[in-house]
N, C-alpha and C. Protein backbone atom coordinates (compact mmCIF):
# COMPACT_ATOMS: atom_id res chain seq x y z
N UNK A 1 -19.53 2.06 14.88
CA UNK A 1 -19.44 1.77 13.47
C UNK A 1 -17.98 1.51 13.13
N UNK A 2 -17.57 0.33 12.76
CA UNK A 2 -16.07 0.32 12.26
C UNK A 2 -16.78 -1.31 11.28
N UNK A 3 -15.72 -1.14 10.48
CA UNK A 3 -15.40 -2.43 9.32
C UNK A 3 -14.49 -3.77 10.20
N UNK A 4 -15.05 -4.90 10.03
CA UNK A 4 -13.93 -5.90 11.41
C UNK A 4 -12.81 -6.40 10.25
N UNK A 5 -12.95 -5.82 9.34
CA UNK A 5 -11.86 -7.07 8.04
C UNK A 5 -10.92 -5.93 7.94
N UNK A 6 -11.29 -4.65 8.12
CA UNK A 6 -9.56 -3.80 7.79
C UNK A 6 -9.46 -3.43 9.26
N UNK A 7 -8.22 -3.13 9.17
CA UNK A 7 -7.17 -2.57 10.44
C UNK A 7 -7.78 -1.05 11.07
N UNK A 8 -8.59 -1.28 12.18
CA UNK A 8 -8.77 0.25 12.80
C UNK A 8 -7.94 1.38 12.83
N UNK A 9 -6.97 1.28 12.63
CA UNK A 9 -5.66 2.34 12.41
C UNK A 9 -5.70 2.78 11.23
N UNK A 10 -6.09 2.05 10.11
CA UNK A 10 -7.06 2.81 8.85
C UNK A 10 -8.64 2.97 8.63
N UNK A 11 -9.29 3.18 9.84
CA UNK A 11 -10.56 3.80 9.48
C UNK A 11 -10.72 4.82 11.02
N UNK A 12 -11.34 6.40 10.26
CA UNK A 12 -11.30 7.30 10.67
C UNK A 12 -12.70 7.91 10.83
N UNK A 13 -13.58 7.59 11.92
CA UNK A 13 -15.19 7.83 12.21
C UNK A 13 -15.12 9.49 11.71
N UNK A 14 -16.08 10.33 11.21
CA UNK A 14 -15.89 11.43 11.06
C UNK A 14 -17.33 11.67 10.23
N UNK A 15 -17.45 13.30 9.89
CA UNK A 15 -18.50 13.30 9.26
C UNK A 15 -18.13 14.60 8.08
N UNK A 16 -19.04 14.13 7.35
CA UNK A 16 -19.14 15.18 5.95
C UNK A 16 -19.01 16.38 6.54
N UNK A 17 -17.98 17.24 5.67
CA UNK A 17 -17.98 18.69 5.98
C UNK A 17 -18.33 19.47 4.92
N UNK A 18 -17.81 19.09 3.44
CA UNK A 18 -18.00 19.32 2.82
C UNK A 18 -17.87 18.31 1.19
N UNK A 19 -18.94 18.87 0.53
CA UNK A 19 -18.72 18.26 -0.91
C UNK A 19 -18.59 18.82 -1.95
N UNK A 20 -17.64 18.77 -2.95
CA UNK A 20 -17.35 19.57 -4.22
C UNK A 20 -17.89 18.58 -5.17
N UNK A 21 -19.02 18.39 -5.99
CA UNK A 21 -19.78 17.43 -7.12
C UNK A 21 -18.68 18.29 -8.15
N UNK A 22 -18.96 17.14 -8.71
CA UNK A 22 -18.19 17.41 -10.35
C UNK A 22 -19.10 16.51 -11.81
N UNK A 23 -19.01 16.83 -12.72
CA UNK A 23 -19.72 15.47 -13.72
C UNK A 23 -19.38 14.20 -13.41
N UNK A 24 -18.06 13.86 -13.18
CA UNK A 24 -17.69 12.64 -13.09
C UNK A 24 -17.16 12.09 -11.30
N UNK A 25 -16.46 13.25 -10.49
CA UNK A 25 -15.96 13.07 -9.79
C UNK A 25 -16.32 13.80 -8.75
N UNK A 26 -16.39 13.64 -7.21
CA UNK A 26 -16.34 14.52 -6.55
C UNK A 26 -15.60 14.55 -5.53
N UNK A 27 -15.17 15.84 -4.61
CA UNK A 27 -14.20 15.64 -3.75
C UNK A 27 -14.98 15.75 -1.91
N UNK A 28 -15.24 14.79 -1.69
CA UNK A 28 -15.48 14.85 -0.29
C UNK A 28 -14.99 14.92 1.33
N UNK A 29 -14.91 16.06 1.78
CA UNK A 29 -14.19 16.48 3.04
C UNK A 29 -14.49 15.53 4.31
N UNK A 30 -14.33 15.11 4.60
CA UNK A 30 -14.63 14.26 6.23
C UNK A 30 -13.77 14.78 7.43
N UNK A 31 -14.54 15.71 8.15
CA UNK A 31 -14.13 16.26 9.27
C UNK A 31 -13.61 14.71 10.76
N UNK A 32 -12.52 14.70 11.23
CA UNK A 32 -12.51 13.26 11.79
C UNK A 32 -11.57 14.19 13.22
N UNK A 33 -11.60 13.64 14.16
CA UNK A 33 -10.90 14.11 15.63
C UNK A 33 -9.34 14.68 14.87
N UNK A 34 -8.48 13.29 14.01
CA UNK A 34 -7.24 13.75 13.63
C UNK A 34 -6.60 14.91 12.90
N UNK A 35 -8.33 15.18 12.30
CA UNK A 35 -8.17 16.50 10.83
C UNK A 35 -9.14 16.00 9.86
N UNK A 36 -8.99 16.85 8.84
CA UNK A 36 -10.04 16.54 7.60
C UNK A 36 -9.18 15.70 6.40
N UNK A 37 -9.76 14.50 6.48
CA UNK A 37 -9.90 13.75 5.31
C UNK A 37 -10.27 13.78 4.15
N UNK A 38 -9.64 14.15 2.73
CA UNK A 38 -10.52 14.38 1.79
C UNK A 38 -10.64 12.98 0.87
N UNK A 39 -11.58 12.89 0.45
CA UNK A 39 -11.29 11.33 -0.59
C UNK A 39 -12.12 11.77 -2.05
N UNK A 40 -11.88 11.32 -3.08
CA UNK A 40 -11.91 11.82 -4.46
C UNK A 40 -13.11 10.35 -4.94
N UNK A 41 -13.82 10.81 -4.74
CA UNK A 41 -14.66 9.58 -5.36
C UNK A 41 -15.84 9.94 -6.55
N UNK A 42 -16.39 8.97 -7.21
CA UNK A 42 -17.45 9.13 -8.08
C UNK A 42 -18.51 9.57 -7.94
N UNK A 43 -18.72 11.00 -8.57
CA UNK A 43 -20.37 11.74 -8.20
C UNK A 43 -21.54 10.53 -7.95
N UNK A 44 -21.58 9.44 -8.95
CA UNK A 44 -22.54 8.49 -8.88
C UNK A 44 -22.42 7.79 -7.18
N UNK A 45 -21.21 7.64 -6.75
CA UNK A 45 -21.08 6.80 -5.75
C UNK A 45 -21.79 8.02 -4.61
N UNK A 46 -21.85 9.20 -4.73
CA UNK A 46 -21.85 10.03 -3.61
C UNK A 46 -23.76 9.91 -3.88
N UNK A 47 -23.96 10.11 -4.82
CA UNK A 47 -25.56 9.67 -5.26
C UNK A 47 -25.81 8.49 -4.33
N UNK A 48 -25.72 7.28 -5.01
CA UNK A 48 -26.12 6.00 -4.23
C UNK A 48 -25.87 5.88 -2.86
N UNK A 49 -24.56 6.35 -2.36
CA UNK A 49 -24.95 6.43 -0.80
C UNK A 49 -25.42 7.48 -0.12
N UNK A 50 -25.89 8.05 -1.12
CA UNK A 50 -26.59 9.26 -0.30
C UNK A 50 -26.00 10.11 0.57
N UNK A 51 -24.88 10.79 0.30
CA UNK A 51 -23.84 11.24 1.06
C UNK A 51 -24.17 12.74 1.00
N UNK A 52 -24.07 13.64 2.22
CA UNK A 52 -24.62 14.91 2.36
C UNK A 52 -23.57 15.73 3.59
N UNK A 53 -23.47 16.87 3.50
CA UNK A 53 -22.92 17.15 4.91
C UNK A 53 -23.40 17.25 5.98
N UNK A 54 -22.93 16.75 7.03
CA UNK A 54 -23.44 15.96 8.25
C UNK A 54 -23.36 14.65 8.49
N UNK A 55 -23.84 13.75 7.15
CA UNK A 55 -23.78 12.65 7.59
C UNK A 55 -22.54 11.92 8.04
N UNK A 56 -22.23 10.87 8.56
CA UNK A 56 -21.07 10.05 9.77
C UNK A 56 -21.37 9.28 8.68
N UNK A 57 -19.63 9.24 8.55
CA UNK A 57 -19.25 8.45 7.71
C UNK A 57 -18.04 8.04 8.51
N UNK A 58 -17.09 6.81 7.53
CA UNK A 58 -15.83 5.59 8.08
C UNK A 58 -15.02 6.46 6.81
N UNK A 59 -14.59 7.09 7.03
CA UNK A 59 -13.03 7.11 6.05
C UNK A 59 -12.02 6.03 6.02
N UNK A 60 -11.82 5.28 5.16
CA UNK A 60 -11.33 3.87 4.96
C UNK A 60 -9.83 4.64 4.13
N UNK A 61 -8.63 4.23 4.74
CA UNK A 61 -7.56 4.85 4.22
C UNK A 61 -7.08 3.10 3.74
N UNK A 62 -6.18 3.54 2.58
CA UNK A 62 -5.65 2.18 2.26
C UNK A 62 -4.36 3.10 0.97
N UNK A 63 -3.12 3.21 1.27
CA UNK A 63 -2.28 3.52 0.35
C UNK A 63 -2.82 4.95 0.74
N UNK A 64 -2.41 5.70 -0.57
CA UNK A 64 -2.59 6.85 -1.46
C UNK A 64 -4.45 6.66 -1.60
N UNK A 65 -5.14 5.62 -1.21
CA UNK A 65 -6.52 5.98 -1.32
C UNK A 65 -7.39 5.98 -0.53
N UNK A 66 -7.85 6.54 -0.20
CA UNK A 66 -9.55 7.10 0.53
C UNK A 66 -10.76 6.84 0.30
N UNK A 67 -11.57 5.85 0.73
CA UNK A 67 -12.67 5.15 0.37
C UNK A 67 -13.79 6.09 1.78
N UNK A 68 -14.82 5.51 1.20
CA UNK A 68 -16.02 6.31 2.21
C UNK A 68 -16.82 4.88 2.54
N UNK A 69 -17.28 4.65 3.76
CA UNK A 69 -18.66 3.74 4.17
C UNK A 69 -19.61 4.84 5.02
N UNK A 70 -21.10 3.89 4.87
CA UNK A 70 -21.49 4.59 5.44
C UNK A 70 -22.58 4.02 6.05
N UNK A 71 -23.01 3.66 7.31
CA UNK A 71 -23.90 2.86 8.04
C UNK A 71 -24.97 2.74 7.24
C-alpha cells in the first residue's frame, strides 16, 4: 500500500493505536516501525473512513501536517 504521486519518505505504513473522538476533531495515534504518528483530523473524516484501532493505515506527512489513507 503506498500513494505513487507523493514521495515515500513521507508516507509511513502503520496502524491505529489509538483514537481520542472529540465533537469536531479527533486525535489519531498510528503506531509505524519509526514511532507513533499522531494526526489531528475531523471526527466526520474518522466516521467515513471507518477508522478503528487496528486498522493499517498510510500516514501521509506533508509540512506540520498529517493526513491518514486508508486501503
Amino acid at each position: 500500500m503506498s500513494i505513487q504521486s507523493i514521495n515515500t519518505r513521507n508516507q509511513f505504513r502503520g496502524r491505529i493505536k489509538e483514537i481520542i473522538e472529540g465533537p469536531v476533531v479527533s486525535e489519531v495515534d498510528v503506531e509505524t516501525p519509526h514511532g507513533i504518528v499522531t494526526s489531528v483530523i475531523t471526527t466526520r473524516s474518522v466516521r467515513d473512513l471507518q477508522l478503528a484501532v487496528g486498522t493499517e493505515v498510510l500516514a501521509l506527512v506533508k509540512s506540520t501536517e498529517v493526513s491518514i489513507a486508508k486501503r
